[in-house]
Protein backbone atom coordinates (compact mmCIF):
# COMPACT_ATOMS: atom_id res chain seq x y z
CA UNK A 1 90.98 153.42 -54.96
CA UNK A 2 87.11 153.29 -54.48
CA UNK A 3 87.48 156.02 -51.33
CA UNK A 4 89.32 158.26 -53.51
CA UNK A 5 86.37 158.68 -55.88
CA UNK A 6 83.56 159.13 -53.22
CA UNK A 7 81.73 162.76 -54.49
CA UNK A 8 83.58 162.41 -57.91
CA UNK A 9 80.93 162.08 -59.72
CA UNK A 10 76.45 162.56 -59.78
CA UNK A 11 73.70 160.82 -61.76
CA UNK A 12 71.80 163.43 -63.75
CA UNK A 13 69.97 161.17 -65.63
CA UNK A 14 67.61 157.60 -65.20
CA UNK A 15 65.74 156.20 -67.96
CA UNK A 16 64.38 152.83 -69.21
CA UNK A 17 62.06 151.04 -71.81
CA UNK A 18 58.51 150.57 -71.66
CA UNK A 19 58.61 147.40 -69.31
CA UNK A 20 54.95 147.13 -69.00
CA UNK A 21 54.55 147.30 -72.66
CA UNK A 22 56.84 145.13 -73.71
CA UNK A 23 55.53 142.74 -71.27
CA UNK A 24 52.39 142.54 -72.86
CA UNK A 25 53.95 142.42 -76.44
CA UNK A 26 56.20 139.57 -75.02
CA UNK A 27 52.77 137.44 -73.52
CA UNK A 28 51.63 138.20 -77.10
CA UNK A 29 53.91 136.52 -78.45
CA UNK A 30 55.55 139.37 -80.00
CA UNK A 31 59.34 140.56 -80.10
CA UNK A 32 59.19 144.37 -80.17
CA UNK A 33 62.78 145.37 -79.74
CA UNK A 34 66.41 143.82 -79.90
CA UNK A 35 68.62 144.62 -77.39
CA UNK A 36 69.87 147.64 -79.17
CA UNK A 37 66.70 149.08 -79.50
CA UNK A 38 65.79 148.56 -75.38
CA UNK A 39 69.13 150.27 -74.88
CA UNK A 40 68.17 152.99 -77.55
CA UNK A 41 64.46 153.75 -75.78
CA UNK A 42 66.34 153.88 -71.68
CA UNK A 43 69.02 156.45 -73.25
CA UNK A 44 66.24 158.59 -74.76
CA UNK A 45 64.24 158.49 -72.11
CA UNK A 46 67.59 159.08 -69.50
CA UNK A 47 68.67 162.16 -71.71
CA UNK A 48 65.59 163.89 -71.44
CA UNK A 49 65.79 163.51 -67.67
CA UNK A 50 69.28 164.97 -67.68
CA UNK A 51 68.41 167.89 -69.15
CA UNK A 52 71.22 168.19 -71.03
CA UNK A 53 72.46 168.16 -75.17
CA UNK A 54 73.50 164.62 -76.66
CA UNK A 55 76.86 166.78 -77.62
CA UNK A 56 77.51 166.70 -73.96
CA UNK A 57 78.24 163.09 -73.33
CA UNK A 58 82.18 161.96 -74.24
CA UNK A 59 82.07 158.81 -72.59
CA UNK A 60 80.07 155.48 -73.01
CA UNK A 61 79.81 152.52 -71.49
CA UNK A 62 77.49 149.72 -72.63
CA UNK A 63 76.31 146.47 -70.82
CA UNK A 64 78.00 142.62 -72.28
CA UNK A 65 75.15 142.49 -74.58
CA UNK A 66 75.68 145.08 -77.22
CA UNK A 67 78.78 145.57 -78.94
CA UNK A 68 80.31 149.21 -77.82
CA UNK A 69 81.05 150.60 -81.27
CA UNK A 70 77.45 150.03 -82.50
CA UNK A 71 75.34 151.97 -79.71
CA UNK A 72 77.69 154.80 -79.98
CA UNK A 73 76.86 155.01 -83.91
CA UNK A 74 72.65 154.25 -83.73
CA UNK A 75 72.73 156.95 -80.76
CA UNK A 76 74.57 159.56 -82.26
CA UNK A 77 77.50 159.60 -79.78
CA UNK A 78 80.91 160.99 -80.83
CA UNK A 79 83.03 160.29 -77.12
CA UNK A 80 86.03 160.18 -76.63
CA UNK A 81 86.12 157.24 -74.10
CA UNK A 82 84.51 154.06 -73.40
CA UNK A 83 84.34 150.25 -73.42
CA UNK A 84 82.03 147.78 -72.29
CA UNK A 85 81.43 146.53 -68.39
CA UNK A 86 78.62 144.78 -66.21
CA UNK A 87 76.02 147.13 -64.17
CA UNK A 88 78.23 147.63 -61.19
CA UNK A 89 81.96 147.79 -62.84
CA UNK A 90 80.05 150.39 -65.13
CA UNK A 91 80.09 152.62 -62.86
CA UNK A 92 83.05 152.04 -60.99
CA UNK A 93 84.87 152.98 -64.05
CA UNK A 94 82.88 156.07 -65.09
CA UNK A 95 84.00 157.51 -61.83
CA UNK A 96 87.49 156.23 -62.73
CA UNK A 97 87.22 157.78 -65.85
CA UNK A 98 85.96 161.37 -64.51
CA UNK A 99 88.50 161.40 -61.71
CA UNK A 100 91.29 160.89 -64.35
CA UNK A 101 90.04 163.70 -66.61
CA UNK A 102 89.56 160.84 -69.35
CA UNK A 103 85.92 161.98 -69.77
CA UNK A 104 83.36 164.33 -68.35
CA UNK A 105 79.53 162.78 -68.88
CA UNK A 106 79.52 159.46 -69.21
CA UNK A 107 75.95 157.41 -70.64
CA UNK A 108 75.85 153.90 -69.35
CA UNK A 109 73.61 152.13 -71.49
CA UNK A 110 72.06 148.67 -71.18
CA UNK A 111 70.03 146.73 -73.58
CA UNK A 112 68.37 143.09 -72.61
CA UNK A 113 66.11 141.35 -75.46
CA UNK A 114 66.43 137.76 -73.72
CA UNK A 115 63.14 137.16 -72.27
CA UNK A 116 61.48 138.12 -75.59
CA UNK A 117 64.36 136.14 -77.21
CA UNK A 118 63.40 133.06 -74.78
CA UNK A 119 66.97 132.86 -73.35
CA UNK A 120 66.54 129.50 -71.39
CA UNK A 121 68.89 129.89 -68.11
CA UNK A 122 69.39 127.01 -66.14
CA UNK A 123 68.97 123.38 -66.36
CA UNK A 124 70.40 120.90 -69.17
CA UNK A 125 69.51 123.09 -72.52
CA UNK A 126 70.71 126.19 -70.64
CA UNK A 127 72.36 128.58 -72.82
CA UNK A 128 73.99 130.54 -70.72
CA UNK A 129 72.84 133.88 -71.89
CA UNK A 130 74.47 133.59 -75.00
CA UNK A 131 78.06 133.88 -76.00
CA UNK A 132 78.80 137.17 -73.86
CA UNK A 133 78.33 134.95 -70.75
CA UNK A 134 80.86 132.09 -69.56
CA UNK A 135 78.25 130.58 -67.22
CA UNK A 136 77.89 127.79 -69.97
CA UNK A 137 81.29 126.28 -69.20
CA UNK A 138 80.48 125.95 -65.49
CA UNK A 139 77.44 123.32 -66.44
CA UNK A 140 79.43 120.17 -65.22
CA UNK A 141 79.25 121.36 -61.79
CA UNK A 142 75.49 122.50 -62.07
CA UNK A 143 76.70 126.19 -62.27
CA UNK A 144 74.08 127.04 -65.34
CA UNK A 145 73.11 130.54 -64.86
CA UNK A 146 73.65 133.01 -62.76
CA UNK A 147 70.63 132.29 -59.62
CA UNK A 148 73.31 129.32 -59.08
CA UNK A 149 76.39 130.61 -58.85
CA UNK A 150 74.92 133.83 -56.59
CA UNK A 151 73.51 131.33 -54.40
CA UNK A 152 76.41 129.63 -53.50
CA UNK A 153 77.80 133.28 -52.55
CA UNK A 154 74.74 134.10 -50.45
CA UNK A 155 75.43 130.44 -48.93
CA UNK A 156 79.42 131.63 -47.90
CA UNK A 157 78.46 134.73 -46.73
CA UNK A 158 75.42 133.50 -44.08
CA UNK A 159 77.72 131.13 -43.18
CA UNK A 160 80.78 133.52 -42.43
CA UNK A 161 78.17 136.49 -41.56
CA UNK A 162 75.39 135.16 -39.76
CA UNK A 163 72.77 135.82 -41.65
CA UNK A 164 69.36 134.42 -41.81
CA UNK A 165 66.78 134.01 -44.44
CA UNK A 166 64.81 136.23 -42.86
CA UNK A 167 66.90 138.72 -43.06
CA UNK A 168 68.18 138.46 -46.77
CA UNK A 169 64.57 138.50 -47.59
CA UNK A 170 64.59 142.10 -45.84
CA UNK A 171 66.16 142.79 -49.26
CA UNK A 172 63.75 141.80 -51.59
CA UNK A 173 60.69 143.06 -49.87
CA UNK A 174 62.48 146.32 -49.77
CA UNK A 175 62.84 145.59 -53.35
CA UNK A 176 58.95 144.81 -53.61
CA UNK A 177 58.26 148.08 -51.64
CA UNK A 178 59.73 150.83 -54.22
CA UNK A 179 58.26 148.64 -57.14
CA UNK A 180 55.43 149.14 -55.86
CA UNK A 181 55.67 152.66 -55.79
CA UNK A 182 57.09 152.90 -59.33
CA UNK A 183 53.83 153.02 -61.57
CA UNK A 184 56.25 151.58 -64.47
CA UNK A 185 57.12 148.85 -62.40
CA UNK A 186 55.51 145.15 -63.47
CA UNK A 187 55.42 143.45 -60.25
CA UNK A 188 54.34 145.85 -57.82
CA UNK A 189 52.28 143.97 -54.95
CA UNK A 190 53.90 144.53 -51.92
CA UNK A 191 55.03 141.30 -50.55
CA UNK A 192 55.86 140.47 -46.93
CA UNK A 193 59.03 138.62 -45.09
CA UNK A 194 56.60 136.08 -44.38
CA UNK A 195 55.27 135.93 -48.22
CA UNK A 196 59.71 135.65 -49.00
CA UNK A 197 60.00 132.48 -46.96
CA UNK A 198 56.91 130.51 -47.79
CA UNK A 199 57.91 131.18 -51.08
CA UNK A 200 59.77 128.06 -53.26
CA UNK A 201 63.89 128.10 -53.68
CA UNK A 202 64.92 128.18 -56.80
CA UNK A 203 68.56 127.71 -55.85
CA UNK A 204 68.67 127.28 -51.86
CA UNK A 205 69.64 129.73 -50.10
CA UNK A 206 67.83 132.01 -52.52
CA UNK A 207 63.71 132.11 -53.02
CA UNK A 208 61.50 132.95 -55.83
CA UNK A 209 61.64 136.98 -54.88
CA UNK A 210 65.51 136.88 -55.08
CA UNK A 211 64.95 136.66 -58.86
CA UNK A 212 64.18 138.90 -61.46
CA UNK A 213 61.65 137.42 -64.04
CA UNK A 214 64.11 136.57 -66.83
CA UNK A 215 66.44 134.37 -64.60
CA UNK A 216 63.85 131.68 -63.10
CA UNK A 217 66.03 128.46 -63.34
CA UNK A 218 68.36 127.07 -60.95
């Protein structure tokens, strides 16, 4: 199915929030948006990119921690498909839903409050990124958030693959390297293969620079 929709479908659009802003609100100790309102500010910012009317978009998909029904109505959206998907079945199913004629311009549109919200992954109190997540219910077997159950996937595939540390921390200082060209980026030293594996696990096989900074527990 996934060969069928190669050159179905283009990104006209990229926005997000204000990261480095809402960093140093955060550090403040201050909560300047909910999740809804981080979604609102990378749709904004994504539609003026496109270049093209709100009226234009009939489809919407939003990330597991919004509800569907209200981002359509706080952004103004009247489509005519849509649902509700993680950040790669998103888009798997926008192209689905172009190459079926169901829609035409489809806004995916993801909203995050949990590091201002102190979302505690990992360990005993973990909460499992709330009730939109099931890695809660994997906590007998020390499966709290998602760093641990990635890293036992990493761990199959070096074993069936082949592949090195070394080499999976090829991704992250790739990673590290457009960061540090993006001048809205927050961590944006360039880091070195080297700097990956003298760098602590946090869930062996994976390091400190396989995780993004609201997922820092095992």
């Amino acid at each position: 199915m996934t060969g069928s929709l190669s050159g179905v479908a283009s990104v006209i659009g990229i926005g997000q929030s204000d990261w480095v802003g809402d960093h140093s609100c955060v550090r403040a100790g201050e909560r300047p948006h909910d999740s809804y309102g981080y979604g609102a500010q990378a749709f904004l910012s994504a539609l003026a990119d496109s270049g093209i009317a709100r009226d234009e978009i009939d489809g919407l998909i939003v990330g597991p921690t919004t509800a569907y029904e209200r981002v359509g109505e706080l952004l103004g959206l009247n489509v005519r498909w849509g649902g509700q998907a993680d950040a790669m079945t998103a888009v798997m199913e926008a192209c689905m839903a172009i190459h079926a004629g169901l829609a035409s311009v489809v806004a995916l549109v993801y909203g995050n409050d949990q590091r201002s919200a102190q979302v505690n992954y990992g360990g005993p109190d973990a909460q499992g990124g709330g009730a939109f997540l099931a890695y809660v219910y994997h906590a007998p077997w020390g499966f709290t958030s998602q760093g641990a159950l990635y890293a036992m996937m990493a761990r199959r595939y070096m074993h069936e693959r082949g592949l090195t540390e070394a080499e999976l921390g090829e991704v992250a200082v790739a990673q590290r390297l457009a960061a540090s060209r993006n001048p809205r980026a927050l961590m944006r030293k360039p880091i070195t293969v080297e700097d990956y594996l003298a760098s602590p696990f946090i869930c062996e096989p994976l390091h400190l620079f396989d995780y993004c900074l609201i997922d820092l527990r095992p």
